[in-house]
N, C-alpha and C. Protein backbone atom coordinates (compact mmCIF):
# COMPACT_ATOMS: atom_id res chain seq x y z
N UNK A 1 132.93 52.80 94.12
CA UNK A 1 132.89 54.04 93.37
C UNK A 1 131.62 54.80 93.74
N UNK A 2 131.80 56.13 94.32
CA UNK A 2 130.24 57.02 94.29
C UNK A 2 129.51 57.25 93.09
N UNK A 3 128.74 56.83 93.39
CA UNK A 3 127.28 57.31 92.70
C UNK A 3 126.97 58.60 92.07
N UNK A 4 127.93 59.10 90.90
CA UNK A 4 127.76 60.58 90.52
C UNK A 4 126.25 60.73 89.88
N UNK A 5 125.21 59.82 89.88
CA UNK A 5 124.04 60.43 89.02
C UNK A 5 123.13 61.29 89.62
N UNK A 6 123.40 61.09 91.61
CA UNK A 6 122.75 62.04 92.39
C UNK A 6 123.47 62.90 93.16
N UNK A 7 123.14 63.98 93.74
CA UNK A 7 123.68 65.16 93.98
C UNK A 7 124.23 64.46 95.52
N UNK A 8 125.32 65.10 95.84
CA UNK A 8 125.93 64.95 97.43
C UNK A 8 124.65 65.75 98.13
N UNK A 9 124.22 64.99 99.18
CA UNK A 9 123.40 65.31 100.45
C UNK A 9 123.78 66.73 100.47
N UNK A 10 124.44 67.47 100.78
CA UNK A 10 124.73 68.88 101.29
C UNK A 10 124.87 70.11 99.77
N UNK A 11 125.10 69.42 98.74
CA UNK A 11 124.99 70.15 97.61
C UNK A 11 124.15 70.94 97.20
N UNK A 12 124.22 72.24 97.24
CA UNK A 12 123.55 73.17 97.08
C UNK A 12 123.47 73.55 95.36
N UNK A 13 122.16 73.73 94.61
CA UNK A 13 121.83 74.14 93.24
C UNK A 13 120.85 75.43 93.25
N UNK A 14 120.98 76.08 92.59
CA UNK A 14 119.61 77.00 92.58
C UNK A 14 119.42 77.21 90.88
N UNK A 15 117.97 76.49 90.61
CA UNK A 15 117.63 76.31 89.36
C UNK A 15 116.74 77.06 89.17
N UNK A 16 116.17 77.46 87.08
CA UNK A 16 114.61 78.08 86.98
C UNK A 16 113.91 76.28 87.24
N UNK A 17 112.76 76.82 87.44
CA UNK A 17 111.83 75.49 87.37
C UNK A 17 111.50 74.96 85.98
N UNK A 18 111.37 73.81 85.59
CA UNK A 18 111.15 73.61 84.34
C UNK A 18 109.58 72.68 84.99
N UNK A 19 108.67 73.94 84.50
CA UNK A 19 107.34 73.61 84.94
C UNK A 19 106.65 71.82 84.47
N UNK A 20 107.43 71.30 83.07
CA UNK A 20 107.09 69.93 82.79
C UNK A 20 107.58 69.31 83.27
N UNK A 21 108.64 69.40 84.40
CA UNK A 21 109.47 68.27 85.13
C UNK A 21 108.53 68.37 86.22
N UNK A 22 108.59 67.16 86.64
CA UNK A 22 107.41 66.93 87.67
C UNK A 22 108.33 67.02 89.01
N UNK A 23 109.85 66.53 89.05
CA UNK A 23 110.39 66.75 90.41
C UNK A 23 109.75 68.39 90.70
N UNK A 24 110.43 69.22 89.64
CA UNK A 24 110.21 70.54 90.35
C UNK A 24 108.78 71.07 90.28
N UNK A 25 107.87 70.40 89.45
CA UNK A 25 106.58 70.90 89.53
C UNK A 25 106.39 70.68 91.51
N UNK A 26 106.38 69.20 91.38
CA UNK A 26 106.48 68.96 92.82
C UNK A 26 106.93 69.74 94.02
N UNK A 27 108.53 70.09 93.69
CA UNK A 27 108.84 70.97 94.70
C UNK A 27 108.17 72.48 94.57
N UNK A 28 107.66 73.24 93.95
CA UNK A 28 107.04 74.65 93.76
C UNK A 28 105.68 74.33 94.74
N UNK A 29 105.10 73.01 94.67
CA UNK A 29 103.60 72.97 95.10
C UNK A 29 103.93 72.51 96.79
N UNK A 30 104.89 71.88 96.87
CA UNK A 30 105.92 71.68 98.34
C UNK A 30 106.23 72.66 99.12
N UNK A 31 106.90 73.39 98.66
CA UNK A 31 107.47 74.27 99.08
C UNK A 31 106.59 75.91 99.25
N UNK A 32 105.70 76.00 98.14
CA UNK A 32 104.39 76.86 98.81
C UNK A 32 103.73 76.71 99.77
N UNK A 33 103.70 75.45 99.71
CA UNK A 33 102.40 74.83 100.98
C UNK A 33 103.25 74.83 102.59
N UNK A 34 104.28 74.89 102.12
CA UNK A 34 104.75 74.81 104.01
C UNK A 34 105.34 76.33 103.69
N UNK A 35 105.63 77.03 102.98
CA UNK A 35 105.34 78.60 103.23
C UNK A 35 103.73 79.16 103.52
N UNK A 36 102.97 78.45 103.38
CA UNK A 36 101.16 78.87 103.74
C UNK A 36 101.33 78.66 104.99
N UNK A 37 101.65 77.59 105.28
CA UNK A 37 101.73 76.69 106.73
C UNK A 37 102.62 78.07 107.87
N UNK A 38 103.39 78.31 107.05
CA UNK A 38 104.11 79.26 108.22
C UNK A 38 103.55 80.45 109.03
N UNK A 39 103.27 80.79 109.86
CA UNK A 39 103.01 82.33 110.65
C UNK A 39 102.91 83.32 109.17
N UNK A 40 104.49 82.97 108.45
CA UNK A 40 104.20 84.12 107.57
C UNK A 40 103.56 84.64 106.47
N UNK A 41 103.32 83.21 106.23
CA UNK A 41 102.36 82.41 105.03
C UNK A 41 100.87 82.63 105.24
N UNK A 42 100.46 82.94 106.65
CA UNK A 42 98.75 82.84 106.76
C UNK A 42 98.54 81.75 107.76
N UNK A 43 99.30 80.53 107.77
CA UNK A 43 99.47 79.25 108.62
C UNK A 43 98.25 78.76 108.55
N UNK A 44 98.05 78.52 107.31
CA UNK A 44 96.85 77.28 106.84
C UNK A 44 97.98 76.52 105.69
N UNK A 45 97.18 75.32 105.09
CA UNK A 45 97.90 74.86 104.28
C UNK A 45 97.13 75.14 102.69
N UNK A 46 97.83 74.94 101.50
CA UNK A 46 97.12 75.50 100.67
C UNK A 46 95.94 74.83 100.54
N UNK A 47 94.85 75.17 99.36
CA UNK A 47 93.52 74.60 99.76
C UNK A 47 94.40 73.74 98.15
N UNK A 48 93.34 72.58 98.04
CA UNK A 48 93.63 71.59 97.08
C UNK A 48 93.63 72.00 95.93
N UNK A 49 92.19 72.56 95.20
CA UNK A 49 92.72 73.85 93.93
C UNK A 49 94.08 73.80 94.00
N UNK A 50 94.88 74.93 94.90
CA UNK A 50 96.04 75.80 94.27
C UNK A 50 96.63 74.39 94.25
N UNK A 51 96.97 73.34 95.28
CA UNK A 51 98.04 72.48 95.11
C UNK A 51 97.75 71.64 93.56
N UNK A 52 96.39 71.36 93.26
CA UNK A 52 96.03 70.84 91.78
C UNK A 52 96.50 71.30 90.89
N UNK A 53 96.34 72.70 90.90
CA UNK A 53 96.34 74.01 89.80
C UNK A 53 97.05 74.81 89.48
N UNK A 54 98.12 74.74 90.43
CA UNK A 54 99.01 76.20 90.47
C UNK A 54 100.00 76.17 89.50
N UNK A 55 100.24 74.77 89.05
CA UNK A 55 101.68 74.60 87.89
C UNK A 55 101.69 75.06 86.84
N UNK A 56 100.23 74.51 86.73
CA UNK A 56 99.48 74.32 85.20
C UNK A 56 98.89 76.54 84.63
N UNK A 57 98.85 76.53 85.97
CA UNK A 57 98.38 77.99 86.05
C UNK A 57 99.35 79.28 85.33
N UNK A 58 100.51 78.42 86.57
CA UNK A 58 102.03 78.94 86.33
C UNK A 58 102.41 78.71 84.71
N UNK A 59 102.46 77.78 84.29
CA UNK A 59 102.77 77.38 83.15
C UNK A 59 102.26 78.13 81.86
N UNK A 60 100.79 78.88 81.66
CA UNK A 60 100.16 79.39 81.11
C UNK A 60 100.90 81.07 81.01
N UNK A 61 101.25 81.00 81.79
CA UNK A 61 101.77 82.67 82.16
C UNK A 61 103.60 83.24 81.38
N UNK A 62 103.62 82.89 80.69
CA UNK A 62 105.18 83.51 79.93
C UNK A 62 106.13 84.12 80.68
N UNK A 63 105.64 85.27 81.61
CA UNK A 63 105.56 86.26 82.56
C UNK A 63 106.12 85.54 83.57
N UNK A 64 105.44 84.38 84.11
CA UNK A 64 106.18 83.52 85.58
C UNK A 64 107.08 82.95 85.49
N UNK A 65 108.04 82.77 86.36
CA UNK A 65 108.85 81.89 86.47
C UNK A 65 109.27 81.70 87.80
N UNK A 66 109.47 80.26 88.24
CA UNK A 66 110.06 79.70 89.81
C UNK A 66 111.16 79.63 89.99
N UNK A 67 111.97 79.76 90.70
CA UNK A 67 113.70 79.71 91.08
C UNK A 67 113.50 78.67 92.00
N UNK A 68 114.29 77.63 92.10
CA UNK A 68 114.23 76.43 93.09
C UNK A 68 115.49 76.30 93.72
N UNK A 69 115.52 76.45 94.73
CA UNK A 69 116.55 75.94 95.61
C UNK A 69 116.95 74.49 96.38
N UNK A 70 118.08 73.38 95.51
CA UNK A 70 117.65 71.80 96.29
C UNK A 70 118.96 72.15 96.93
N UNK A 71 118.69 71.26 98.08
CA UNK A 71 120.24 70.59 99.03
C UNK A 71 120.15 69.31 98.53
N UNK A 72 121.45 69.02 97.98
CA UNK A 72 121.32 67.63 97.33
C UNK A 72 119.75 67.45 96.61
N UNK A 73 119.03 66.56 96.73
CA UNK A 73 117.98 66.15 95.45
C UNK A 73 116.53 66.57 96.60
N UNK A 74 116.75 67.68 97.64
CA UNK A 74 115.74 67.68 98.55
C UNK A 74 115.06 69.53 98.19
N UNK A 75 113.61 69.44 97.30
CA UNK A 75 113.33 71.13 97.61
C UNK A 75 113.77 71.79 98.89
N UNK A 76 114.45 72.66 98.81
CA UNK A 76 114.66 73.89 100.00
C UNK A 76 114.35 75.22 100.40
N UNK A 77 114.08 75.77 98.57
CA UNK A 77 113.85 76.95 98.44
C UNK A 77 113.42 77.70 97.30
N UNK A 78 112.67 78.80 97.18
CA UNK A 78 111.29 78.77 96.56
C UNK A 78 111.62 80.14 96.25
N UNK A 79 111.50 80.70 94.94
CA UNK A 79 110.95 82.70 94.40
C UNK A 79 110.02 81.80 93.33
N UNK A 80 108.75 82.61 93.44
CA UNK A 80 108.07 82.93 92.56
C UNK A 80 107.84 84.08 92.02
N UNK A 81 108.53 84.86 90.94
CA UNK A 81 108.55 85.80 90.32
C UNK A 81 107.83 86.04 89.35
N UNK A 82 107.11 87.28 89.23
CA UNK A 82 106.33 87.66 88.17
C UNK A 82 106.59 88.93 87.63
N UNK A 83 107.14 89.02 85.78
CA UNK A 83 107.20 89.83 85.16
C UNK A 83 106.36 91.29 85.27
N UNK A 84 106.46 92.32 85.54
CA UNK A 84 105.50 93.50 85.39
C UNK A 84 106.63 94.38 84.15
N UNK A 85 105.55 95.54 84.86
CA UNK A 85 106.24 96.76 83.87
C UNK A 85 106.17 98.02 84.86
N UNK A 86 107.24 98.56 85.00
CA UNK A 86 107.24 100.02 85.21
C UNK A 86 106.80 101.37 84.16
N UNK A 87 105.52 101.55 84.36
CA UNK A 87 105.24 102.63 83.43
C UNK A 87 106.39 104.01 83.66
N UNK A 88 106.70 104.42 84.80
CA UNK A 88 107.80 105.64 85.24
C UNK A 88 109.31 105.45 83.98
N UNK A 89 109.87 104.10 84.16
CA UNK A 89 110.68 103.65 83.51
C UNK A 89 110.66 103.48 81.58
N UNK A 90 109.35 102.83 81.92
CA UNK A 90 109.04 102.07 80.43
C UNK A 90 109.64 101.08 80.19
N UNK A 91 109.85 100.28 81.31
CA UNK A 91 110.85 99.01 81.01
C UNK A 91 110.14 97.66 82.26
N UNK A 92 110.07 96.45 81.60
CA UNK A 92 110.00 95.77 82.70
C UNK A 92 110.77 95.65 83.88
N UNK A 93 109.92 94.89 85.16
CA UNK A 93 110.08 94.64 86.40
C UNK A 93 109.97 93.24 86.54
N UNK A 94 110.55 92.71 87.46
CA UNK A 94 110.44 91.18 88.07
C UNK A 94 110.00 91.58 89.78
N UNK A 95 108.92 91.05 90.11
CA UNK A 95 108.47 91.10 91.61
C UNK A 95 108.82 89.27 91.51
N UNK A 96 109.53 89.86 92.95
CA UNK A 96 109.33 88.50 93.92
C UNK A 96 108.27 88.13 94.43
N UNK A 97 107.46 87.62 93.80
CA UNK A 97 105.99 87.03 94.24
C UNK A 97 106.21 86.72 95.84
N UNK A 98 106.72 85.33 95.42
CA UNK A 98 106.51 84.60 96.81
C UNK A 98 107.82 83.96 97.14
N UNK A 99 108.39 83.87 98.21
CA UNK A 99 109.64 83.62 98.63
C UNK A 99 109.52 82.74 99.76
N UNK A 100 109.95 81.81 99.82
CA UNK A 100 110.51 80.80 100.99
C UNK A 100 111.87 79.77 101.03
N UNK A 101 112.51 79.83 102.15
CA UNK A 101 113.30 78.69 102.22
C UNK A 101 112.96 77.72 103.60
N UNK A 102 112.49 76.72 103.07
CA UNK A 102 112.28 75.50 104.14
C UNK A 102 113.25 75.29 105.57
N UNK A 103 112.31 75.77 106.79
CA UNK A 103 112.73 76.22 107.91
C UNK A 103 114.62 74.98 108.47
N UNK A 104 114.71 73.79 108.04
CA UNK A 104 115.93 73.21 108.45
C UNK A 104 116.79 73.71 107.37
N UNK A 105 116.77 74.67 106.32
CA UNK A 105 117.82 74.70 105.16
C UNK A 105 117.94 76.29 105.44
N UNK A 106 117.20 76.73 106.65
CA UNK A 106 117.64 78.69 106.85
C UNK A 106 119.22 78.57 107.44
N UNK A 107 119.42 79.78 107.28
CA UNK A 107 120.59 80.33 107.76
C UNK A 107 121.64 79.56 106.74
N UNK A 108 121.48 79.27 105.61
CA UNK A 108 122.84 78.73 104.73
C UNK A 108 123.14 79.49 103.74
N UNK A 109 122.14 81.18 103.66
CA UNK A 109 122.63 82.13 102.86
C UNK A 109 121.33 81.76 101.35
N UNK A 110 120.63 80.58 101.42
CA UNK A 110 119.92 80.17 100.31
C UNK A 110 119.09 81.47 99.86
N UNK A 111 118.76 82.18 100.55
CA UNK A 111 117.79 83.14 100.51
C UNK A 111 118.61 84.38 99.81
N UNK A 112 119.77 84.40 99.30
CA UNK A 112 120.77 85.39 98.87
C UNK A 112 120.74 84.89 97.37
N UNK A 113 121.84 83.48 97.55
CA UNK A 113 121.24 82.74 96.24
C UNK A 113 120.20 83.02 95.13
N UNK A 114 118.76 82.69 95.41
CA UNK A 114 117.83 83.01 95.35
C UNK A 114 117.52 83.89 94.15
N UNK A 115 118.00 84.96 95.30
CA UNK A 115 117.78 86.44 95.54
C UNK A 115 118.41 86.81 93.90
N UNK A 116 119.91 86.10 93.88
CA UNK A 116 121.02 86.48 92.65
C UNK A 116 120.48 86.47 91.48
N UNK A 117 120.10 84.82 91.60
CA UNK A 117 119.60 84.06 90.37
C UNK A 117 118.59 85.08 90.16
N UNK A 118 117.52 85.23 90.95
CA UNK A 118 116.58 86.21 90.21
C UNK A 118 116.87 87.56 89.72
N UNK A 119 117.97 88.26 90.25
CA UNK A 119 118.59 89.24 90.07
C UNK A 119 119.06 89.24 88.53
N UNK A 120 119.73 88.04 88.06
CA UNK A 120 120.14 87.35 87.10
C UNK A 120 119.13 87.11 85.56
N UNK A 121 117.72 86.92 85.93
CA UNK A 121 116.81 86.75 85.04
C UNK A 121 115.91 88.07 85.04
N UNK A 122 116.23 89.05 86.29
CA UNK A 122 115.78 90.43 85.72
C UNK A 122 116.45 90.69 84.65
N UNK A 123 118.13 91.27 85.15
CA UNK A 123 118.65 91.30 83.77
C UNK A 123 118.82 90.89 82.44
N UNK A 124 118.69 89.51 81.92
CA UNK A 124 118.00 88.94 81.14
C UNK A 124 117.15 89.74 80.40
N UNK A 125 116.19 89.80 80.76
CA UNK A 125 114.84 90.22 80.87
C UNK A 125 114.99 91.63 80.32
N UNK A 126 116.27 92.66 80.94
CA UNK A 126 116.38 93.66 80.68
C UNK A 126 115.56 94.29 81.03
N UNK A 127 114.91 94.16 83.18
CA UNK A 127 114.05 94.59 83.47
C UNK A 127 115.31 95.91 84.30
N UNK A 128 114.15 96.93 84.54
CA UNK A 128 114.71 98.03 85.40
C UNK A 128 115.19 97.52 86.71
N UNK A 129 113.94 96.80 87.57
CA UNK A 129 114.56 96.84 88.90
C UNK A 129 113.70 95.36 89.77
N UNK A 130 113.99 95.43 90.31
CA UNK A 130 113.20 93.49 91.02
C UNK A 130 112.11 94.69 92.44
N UNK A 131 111.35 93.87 92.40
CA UNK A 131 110.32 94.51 93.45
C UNK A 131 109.66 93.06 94.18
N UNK A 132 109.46 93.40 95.67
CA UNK A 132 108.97 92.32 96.23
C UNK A 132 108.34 93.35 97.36
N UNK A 133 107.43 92.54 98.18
CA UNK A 133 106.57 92.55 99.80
C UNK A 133 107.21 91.58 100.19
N UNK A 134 106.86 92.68 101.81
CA UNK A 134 107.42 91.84 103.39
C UNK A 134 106.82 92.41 104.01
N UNK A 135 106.25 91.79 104.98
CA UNK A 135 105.35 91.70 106.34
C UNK A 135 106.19 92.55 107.14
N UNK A 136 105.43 93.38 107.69
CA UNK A 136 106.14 94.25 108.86
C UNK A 136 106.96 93.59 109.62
N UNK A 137 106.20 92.44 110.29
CA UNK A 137 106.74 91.66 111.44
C UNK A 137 107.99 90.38 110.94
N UNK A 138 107.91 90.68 109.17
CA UNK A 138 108.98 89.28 109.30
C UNK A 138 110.41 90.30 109.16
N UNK A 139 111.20 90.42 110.18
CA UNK A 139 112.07 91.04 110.32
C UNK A 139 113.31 89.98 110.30
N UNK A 140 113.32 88.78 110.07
CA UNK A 140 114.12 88.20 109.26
C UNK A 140 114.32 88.00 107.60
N UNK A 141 113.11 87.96 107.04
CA UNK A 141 113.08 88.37 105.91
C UNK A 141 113.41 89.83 105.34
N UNK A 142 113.39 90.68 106.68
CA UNK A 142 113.71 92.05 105.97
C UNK A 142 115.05 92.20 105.92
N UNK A 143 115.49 91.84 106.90
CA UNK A 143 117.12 91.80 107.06
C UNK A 143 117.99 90.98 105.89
N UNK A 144 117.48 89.83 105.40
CA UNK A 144 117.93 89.54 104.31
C UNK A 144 117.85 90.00 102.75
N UNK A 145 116.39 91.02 103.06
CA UNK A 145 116.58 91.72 101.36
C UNK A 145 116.95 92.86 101.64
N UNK A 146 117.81 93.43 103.17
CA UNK A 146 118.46 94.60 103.16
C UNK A 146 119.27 93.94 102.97
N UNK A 147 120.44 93.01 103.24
CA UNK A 147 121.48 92.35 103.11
C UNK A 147 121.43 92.41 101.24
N UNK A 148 120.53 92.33 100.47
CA UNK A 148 120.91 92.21 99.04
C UNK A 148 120.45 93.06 98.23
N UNK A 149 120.24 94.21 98.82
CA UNK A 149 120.29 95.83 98.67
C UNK A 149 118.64 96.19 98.27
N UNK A 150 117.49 95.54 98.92
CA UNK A 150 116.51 95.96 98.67
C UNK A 150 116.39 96.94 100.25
N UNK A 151 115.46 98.20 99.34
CA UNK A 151 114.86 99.23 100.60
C UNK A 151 113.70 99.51 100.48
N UNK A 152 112.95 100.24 101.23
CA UNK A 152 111.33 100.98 100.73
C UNK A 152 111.58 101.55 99.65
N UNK A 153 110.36 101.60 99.39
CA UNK A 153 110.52 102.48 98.20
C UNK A 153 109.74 104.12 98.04
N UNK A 154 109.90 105.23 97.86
CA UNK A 154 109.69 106.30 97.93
C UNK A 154 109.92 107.14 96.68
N UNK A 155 109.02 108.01 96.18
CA UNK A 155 109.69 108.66 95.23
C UNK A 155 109.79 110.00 96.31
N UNK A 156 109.34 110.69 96.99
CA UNK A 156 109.57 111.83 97.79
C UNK A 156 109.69 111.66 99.40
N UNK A 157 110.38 111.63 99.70
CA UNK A 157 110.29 111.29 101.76
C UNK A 157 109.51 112.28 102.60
N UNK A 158 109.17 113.63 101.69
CA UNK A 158 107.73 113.76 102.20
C UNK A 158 106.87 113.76 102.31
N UNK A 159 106.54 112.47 101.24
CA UNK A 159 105.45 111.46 100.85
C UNK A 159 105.47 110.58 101.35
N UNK A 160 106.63 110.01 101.68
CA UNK A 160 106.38 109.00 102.88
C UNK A 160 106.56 107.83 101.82
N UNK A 161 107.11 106.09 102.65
CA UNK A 161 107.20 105.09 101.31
C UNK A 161 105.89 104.54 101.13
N UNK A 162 105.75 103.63 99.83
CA UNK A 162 104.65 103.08 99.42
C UNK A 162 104.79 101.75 100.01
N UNK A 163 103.00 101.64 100.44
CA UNK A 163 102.29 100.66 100.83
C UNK A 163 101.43 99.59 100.01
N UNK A 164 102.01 98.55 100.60
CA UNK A 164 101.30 96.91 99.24
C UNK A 164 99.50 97.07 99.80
N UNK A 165 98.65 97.39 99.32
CA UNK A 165 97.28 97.36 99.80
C UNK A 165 96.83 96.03 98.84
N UNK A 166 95.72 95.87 99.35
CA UNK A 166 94.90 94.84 98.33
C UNK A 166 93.50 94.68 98.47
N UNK A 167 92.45 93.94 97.45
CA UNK A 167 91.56 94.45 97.65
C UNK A 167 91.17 93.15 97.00
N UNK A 168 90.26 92.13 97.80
CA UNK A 168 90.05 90.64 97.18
C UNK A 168 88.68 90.97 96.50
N UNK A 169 88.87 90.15 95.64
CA UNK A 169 87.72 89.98 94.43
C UNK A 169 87.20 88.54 94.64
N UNK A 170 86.11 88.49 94.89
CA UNK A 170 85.04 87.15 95.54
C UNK A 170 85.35 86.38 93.94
């Protein structure tokens, strides 16, 4: 008789994180760190802080929440979303913080998934609209949040669209 208490190898789930479960605490601090690791990530690995800290960090915040993507009982895939507000609107926003799917689990659409579920807890939320950044150059990542109807964003096109700037604080 199979073993129904663990997931089939190829079984695809996309969960919120339940920051006190330590599998998925685990996979959020996993699955960041080989998104750091990547070209697109910066390609360092995280420094020990964030891998110590980041749950507990996360956890503090009402506002955050992780979307996890397993194949069978293995992390695959990663949104870190954070609550804002649209002052234009007067209604909250969900930004896609940080997004990855673990380079052997691409191309299975996980990144759509994802995409839903969070789509799913905007509404919830009864936010206006989901907002995320992408790297000029990751033109696979762009192609997939055109694929799930994200575009620039512009309020006038002879203003030209808006740019993610930033400005680090020591």
């Amino acid at each position: 008789m199979p073993d129904l208490s663990t997931p089939a190898a190829d079984t695809e789930s996309i969960v919120i994180a339940n920051w006190a479960h330590p599998p998925h605490a685990q996979a959020v601090v996993q699955l960041l760190d080989a998104y750091a690791q990547d070209t697109m990530g910066g390609g360092a690995p995280l420094p020990g802080f964030v891998k110590d800290n980041l749950v507990a960090e996360l956890r503090k915040r009402p506002q955050a929440l992780a979307i996890l993507a397993f194949v069978g009982s293995e992390p695959a895939g990663l949104a870190i979303c954070i609550e804002g507000f649209s002052s234009f609107a007067c209604m909250p926003l969900l930004n896609v913080h940080d997004m990855v799917v673990a380079p052997r689990f691409r191309g299975r659409g996980l990144s759509q998934k994802i995409l839903a579920k969070a789509e799913e807890c905007a509404r919830e939320r009864q936010c206006c609209k989901l907002t995320l950044e992408v790297l000029e150059g990751n033109a696979v990542a762009q192609r997939a949040y055109r694929a799930f109807g994200f575009a620039g964003y512009e309020l006038d096109p002879a203003m030209g669209k808006a740019m993610f700037w930033q400005k680090k604080l020591a």
